[in-house]
Protein backbone atom coordinates (compact mmCIF):
# COMPACT_ATOMS: atom_id res chain seq x y z
CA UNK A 1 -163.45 88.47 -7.22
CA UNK A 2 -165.13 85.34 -7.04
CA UNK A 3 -164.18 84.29 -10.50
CA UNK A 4 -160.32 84.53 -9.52
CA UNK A 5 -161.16 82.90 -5.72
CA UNK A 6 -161.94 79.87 -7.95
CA UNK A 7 -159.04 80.04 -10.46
CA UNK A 8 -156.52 79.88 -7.42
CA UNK A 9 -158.60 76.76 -6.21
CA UNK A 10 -158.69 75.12 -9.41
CA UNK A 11 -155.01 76.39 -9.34
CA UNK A 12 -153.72 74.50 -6.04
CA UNK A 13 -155.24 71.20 -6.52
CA UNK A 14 -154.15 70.78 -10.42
CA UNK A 15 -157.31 71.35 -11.66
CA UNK A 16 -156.80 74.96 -13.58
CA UNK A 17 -156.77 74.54 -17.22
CA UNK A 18 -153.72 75.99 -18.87
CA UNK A 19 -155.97 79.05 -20.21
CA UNK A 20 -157.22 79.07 -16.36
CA UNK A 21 -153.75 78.97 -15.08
CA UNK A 22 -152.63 81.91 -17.72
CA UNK A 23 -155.62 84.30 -16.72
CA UNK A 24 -154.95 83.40 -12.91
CA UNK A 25 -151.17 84.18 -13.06
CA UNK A 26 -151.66 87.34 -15.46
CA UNK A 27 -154.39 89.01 -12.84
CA UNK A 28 -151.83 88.30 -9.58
CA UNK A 29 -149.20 90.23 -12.13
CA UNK A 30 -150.57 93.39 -10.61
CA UNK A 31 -149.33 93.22 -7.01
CA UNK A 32 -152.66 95.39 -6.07
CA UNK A 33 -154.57 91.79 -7.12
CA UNK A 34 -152.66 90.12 -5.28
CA UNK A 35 -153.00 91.79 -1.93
CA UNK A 36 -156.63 92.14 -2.63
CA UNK A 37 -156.72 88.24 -3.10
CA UNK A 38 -154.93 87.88 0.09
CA UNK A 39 -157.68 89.68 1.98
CA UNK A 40 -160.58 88.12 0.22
CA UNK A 41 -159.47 84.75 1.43
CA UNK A 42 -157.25 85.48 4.48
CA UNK A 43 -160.25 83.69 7.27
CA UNK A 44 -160.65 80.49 4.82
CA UNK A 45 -156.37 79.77 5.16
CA UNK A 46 -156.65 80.53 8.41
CA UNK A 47 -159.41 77.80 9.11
CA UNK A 48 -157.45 75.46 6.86
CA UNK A 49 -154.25 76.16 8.62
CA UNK A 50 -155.32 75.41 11.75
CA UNK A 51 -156.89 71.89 10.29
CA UNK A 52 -153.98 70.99 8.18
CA UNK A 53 -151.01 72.40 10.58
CA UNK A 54 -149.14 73.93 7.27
CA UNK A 55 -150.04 76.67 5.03
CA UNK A 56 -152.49 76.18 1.65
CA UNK A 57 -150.99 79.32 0.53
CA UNK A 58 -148.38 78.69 -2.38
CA UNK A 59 -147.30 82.30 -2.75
CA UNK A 60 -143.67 81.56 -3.03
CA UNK A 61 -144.75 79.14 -5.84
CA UNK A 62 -146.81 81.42 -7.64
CA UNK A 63 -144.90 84.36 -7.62
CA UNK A 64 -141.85 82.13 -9.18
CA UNK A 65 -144.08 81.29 -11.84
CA UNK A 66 -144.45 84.92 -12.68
CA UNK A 67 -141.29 85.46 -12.73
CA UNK A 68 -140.39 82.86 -14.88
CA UNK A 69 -143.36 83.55 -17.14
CA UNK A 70 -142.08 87.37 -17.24
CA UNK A 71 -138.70 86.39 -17.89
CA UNK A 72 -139.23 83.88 -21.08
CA UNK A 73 -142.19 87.01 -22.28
CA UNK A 74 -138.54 89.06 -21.64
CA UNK A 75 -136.50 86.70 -24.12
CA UNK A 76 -139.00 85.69 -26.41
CA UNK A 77 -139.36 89.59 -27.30
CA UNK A 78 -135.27 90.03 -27.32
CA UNK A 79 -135.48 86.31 -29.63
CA UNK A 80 -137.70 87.82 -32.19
CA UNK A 81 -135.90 91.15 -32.37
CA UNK A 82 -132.65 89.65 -33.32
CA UNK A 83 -134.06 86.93 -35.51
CA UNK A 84 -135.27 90.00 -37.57
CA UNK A 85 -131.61 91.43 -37.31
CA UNK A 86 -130.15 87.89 -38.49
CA UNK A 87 -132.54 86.97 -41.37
CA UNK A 88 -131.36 90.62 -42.56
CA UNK A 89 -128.01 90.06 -42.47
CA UNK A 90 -128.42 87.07 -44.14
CA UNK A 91 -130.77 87.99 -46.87
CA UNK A 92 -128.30 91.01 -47.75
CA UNK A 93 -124.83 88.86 -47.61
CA UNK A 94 -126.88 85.93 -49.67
CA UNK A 95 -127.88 88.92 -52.62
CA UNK A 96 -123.72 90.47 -52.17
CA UNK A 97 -121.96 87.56 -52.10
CA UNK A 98 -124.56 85.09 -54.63
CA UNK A 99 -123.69 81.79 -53.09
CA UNK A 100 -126.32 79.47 -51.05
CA UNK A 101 -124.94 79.89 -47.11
CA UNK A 102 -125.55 76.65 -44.96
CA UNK A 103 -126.65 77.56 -41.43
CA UNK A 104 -125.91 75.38 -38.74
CA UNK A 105 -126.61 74.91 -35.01
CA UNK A 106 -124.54 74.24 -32.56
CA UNK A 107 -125.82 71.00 -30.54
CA UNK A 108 -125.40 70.42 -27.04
CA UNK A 109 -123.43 67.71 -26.19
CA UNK A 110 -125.35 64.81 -25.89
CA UNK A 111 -124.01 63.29 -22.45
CA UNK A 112 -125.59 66.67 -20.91
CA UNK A 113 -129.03 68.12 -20.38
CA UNK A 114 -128.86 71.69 -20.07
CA UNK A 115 -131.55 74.02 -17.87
CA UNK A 116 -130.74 77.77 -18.12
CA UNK A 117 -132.56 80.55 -16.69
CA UNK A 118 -132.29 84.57 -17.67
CA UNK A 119 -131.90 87.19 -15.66
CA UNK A 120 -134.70 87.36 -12.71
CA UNK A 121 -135.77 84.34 -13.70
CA UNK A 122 -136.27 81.07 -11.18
CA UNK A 123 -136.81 77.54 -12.55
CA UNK A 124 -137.73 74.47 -9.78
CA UNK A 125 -136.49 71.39 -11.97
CA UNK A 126 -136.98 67.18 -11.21
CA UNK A 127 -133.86 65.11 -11.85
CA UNK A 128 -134.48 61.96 -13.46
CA UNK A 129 -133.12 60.16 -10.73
CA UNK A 130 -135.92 61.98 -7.96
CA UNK A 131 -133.54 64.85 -6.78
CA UNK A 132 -135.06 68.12 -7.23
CA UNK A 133 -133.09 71.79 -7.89
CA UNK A 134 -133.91 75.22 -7.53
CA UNK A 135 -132.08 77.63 -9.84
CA UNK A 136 -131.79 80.48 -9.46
CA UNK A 137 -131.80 83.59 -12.19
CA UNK A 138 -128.80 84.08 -14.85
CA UNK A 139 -127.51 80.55 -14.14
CA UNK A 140 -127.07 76.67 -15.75
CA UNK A 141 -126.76 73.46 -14.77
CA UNK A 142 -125.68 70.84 -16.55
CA UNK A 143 -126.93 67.13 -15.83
CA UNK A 144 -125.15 63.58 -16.70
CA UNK A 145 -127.73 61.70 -18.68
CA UNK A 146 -127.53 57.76 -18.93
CA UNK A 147 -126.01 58.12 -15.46
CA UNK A 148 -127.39 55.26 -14.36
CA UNK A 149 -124.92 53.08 -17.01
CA UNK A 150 -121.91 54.79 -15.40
CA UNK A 151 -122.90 54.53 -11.67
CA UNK A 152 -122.62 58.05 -10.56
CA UNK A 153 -124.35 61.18 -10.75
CA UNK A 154 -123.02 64.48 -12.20
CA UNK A 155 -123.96 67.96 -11.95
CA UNK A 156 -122.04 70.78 -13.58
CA UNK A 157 -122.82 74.48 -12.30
CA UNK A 158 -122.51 77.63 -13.08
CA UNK A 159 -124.29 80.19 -11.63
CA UNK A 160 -126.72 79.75 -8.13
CA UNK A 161 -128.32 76.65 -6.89
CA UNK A 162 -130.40 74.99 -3.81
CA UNK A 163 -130.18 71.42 -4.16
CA UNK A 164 -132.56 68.76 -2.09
CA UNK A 165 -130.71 65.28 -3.46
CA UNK A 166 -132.18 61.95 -3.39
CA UNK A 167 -130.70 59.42 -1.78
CA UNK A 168 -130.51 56.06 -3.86
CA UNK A 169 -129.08 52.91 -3.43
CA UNK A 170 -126.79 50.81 -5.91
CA UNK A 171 -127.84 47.21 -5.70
CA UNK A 172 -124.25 46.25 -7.04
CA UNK A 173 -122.21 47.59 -4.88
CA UNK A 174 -124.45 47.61 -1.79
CA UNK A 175 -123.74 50.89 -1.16
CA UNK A 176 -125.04 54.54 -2.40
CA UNK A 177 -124.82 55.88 -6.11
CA UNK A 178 -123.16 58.67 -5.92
CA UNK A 179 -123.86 62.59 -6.47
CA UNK A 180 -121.37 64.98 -7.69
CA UNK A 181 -121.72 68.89 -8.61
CA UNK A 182 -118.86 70.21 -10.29
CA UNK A 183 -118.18 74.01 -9.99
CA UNK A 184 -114.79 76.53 -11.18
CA UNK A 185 -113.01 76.01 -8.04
CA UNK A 186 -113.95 72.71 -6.37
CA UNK A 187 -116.46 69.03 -6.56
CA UNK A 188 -119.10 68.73 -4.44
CA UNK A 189 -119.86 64.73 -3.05
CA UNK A 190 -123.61 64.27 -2.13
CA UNK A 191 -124.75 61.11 -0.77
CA UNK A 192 -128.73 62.63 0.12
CA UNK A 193 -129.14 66.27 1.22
CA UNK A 194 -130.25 69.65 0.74
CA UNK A 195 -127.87 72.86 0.22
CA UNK A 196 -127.04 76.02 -2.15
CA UNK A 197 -124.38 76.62 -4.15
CA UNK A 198 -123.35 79.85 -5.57
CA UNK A 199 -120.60 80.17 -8.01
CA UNK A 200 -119.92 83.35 -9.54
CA UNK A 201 -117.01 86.08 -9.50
CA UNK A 202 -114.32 83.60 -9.23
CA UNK A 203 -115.27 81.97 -6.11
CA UNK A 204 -117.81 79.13 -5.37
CA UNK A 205 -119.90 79.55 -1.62
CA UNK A 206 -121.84 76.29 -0.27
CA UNK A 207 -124.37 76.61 2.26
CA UNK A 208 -125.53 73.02 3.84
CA UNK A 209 -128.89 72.90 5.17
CA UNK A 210 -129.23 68.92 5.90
CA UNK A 211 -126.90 66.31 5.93
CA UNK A 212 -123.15 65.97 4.78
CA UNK A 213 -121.47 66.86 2.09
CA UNK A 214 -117.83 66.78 1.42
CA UNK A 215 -116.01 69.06 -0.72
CA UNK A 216 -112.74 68.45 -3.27
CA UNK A 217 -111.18 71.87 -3.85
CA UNK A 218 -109.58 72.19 -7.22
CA UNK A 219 -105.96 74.37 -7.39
CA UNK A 220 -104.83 76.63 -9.89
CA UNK A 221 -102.10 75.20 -12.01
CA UNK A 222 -98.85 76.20 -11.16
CA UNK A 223 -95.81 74.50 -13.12
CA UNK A 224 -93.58 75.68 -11.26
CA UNK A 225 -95.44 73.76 -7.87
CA UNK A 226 -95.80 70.12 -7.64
CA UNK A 227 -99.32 68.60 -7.44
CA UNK A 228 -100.15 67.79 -4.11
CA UNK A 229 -103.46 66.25 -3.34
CA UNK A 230 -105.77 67.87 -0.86
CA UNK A 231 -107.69 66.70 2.11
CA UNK A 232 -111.49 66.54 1.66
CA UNK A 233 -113.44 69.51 3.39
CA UNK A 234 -115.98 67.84 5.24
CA UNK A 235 -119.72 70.10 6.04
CA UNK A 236 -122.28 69.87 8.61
CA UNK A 237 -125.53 71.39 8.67
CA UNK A 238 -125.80 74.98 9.06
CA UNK A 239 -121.96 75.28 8.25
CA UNK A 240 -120.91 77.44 5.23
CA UNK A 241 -117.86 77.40 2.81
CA UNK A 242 -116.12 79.82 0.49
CA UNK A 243 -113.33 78.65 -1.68
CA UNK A 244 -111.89 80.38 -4.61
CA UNK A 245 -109.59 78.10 -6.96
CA UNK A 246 -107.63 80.87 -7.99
CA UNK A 247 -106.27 81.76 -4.96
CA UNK A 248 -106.76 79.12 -2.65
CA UNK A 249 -108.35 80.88 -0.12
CA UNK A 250 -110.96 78.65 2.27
CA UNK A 251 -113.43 80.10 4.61
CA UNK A 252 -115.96 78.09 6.66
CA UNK A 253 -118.42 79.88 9.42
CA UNK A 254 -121.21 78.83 11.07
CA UNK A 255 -124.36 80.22 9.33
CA UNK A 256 -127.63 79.43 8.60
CA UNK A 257 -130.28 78.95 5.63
CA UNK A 258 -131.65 83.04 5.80
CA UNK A 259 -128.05 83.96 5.39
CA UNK A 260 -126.55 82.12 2.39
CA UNK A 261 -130.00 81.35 1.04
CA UNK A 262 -132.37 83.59 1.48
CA UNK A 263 -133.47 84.04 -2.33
CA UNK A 264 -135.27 80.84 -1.66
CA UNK A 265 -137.64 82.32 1.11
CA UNK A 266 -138.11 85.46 -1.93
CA UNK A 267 -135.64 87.54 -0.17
CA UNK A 268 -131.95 88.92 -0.30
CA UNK A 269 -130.72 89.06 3.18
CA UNK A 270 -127.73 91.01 3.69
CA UNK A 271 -125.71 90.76 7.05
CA UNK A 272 -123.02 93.37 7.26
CA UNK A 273 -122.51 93.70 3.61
CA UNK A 274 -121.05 96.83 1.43
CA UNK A 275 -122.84 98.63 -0.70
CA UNK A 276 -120.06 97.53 -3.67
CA UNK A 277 -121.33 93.95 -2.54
CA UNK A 278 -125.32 94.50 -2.24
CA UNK A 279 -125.11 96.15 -6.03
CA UNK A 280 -122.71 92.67 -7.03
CA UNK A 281 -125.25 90.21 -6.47
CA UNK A 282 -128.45 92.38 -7.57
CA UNK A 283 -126.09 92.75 -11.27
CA UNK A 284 -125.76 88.81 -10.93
CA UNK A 285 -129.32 88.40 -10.87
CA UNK A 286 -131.00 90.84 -13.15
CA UNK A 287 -128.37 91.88 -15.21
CA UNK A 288 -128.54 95.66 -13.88
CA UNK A 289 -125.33 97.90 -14.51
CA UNK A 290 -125.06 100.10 -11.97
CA UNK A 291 -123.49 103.51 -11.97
CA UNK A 292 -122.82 105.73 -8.81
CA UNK A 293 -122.26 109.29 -8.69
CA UNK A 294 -121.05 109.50 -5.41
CA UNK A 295 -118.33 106.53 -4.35
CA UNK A 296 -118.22 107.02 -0.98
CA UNK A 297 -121.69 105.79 -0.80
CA UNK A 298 -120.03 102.28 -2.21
CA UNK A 299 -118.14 101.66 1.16
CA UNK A 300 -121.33 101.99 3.43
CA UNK A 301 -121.66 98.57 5.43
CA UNK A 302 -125.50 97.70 5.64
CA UNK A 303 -127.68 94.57 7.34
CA UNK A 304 -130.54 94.78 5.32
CA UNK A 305 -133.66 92.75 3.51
CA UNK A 306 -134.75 93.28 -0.30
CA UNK A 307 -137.37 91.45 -1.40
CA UNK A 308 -136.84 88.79 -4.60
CA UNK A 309 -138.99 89.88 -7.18
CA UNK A 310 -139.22 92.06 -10.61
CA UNK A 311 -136.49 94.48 -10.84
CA UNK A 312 -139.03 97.50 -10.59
CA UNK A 313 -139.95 96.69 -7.18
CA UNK A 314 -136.47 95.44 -6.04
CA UNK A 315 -135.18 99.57 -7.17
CA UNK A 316 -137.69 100.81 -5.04
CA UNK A 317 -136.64 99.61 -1.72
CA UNK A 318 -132.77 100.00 -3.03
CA UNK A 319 -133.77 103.91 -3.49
CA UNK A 320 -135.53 103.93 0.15
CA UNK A 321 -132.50 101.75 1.95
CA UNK A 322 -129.53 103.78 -0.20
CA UNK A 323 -131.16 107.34 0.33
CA UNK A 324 -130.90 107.89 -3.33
CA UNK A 325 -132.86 108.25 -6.61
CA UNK A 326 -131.90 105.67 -9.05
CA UNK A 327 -132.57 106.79 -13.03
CA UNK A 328 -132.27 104.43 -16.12
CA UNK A 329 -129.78 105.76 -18.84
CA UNK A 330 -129.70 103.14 -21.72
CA UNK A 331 -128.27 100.23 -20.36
CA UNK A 332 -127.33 101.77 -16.99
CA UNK A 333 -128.97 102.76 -13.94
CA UNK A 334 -127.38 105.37 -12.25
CA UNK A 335 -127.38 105.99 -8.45
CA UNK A 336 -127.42 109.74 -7.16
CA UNK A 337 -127.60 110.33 -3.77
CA UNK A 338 -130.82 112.82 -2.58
CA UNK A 339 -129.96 116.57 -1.49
C-alpha cells in the first residue's frame, strides 16, 4: 500500500513518471483499490484540507483519465481488428483484379483542429488562445486555427461540451476578440465565461454557469417564407436554453449547474425525466442499444442520480433504480422487468 500512497503523490505534484503514472492509474482500475486508497489516506487530506481550504484529492481527474485510457484501450482493439479486415480485402481484390490500388486518406481540413472522443470517453482540452473545454463522450469539436489572423474565435460542435472561455483583448480594435461556437440549430457569442452545450437529437441545450452569452438561433429553410432576421437570445447565469432549428421551438428556465451539467461533477442527474429519456442520453454516451420487454416501463417519470463512469457500473444502478435485470444480446442490452 505504501508503494501506491507514493505513486498518487508523485502523481499530484507532476512528478510520476509515465511508467509511474500507468501502474498508478491501472491499480485504481479496480474500484476495490480505490476505496482502499481512500481509507489509507483519508486523515492526511483531511489535515491538508483544513491547511489549504480546498481538497488535494483529484478523484474527478483521475477517474477521467481512466476512462479515457479505457476508452482509446476500447478503439485501439476495434482499430486493429478492422485493419486486419481491410488489409484482407485488399490483398484479395489486389490478387482478383491484378492492378496496383492507390490508397488514400482523407485529410482534415486544414483551417480546423479536430478533438473527438468515443463512447464513455472524457477529454479536458487547452485552446491555443487559454480557453479550456471539457468534452464529453461520443462528441467533436472543431477549432479555427490561425484565428488570431482573422480576429475571431470559432468553435464548431457536435456532440456535449462545458466550456470555461478566456477572455482576451484585441489591441486593434480596443475591444474583445471574439468567441463563437457553432452548433445544428443556433451560434453561440462568448466574450469570457463558463457553460455546457449539448447538441444532439435535433436540438441544441445551453446551460450558463458564469457570465453572458448571447445566442443566434438558426431557422430551417423554408422557400416558401421570407427570411426574417431574429433577435439575439440573451443568457444569464444559472439560466438554461433549448432550441431546436427544425422546429423553432425556444425554451429558457431557470436552472442550475447539477441539472444541465451534472456529468461534470461524475454524475447524471435526472429531475423528472422518463424512462424513454434516461435510456436517450445513457445511448448518447456509451453507445448502448437498449431493448425493453415491457413498454409501459418506458413512460415511468423518475428524479434520480447515476453515477458517470464505465458502463458496467452505470447498468448496475440502472437494474437497482428500473427494478429490472438488464442482459447483453449481441449488440443489445435488453431490459426485463423482475417477477
Amino acid at each position: 500500500m505504501q508503494h501506491i500512497v507514493e505513486l498518487y503523490r508523485k502523481y499530484r505534484t507532476s512528478l510520476a513518471s509515465e511508467a509511474e503514472i500507468d501502474a498508478f492509474l491501472d491499480y485504481l482500475k479496480n474500484p476495490e483499490n480505490l476505496e482502499i486508497l481512500k481509507g489509507e489516506m483519508k486523515e492526511g487530506w483531511d489535515a491538508e484540507l483544513a491547511k489549504q481550504g480546498h481538497s488535494p484529492l483529484t478523484w474527478e481527474s483521475i477517474e477521467i483519465e481512466i476512462r479515457r485510457r479505457k476508452a482509446k484501450e476500447r478503439q485501439l482493439d476495434l482499430q486493429r481488428k478492422t485493419n486486419r479486415y481491410w488489409w484482407a480485402t485488399a490483398a484479395s481484390l489486389l490478387v482478383i483484379i491484378g492492378l496496383s490500388i492507390g490508397i488514400y486518406t482523407m485529410n482534415v481540413p486544414g483551417d480546423f483542429m479536430v478533438y473527438t472522443t468515443g463512447f464513455g470517453e472524457v477529454e479536458k482540452i487547452e485552446l491555443d488562445d487559454g480557453s479550456q473545454v471539457t468534452l464529453n463522450a461520443n462528441s467533436e469539436l472543431r477549432w479555427k486555427r490561425n484565428w488570431e489572423k482573422d480576429g475571431d474565435r470559432l468553435a464548431i460542435l457536435q456532440g456535449e461540451a462545458f466550456f470555461d472561455v478566456t477572455t482576451i483583448q484585441d489591441e486593434k480594435s480596443m475591444g474583445k476578440t471574439g468567441f463563437d461556437v457553432q452548433t445544428d440549430d443556433l451560434t453561440i457569442q462568448v466574450v469570457g465565461t463558463a457553460f455546457n452545450v449539448k447538441s444532439r437529437t435535433e436540438k441544441t441545450d445551453i446551460f450558463l454557469k458564469e457570465g453572458k452569452i448571447l445566442l443566434d438561433l438558426k431557422e430551417a429553410i423554408n422557400e416558401d417564407k421570407p427570411e426574417k432576421k431574429q433577435e439575439l437570445v440573451a443568457m444569464e447565469p444559472g439560466q438554461s436554453v433549448s432550441y431546436s432549428a427544425s422546429t423553432q421551438k425556444l425554451e429558457k428556465s431557470e436552472s442550475d449547474q447539477y441539472g444541465n451539467a451534472s456529468w461534470m461533477v461524475g454524475t447524471f442527474m435526472y429531475s423528472n425525466k422518463s424512462v424513454r429519456e434516461i435510456l436517450q442520453s445513457l445511448q448518447e454516451i456509451y453507445g448502448v442499444e437498449f431493448e425493453v420487454e415491457d413498454s409501459s416501463i418506458l413512460d415511468r417519470q423518475l428524479t434520480t442520480n447515476l453515477p458517470y463512469s464505465d458502463w458496467s457500473i452505470v447498468e448496475s444502478g440502472l437494474e437497482l433504480i428500473l427494478q429490472t435485470q438488464l442482459e447483453s444480446k449481441g449488440d443489445q442490452t435488453i431490459i426485463i422487468r423482475k417477477e
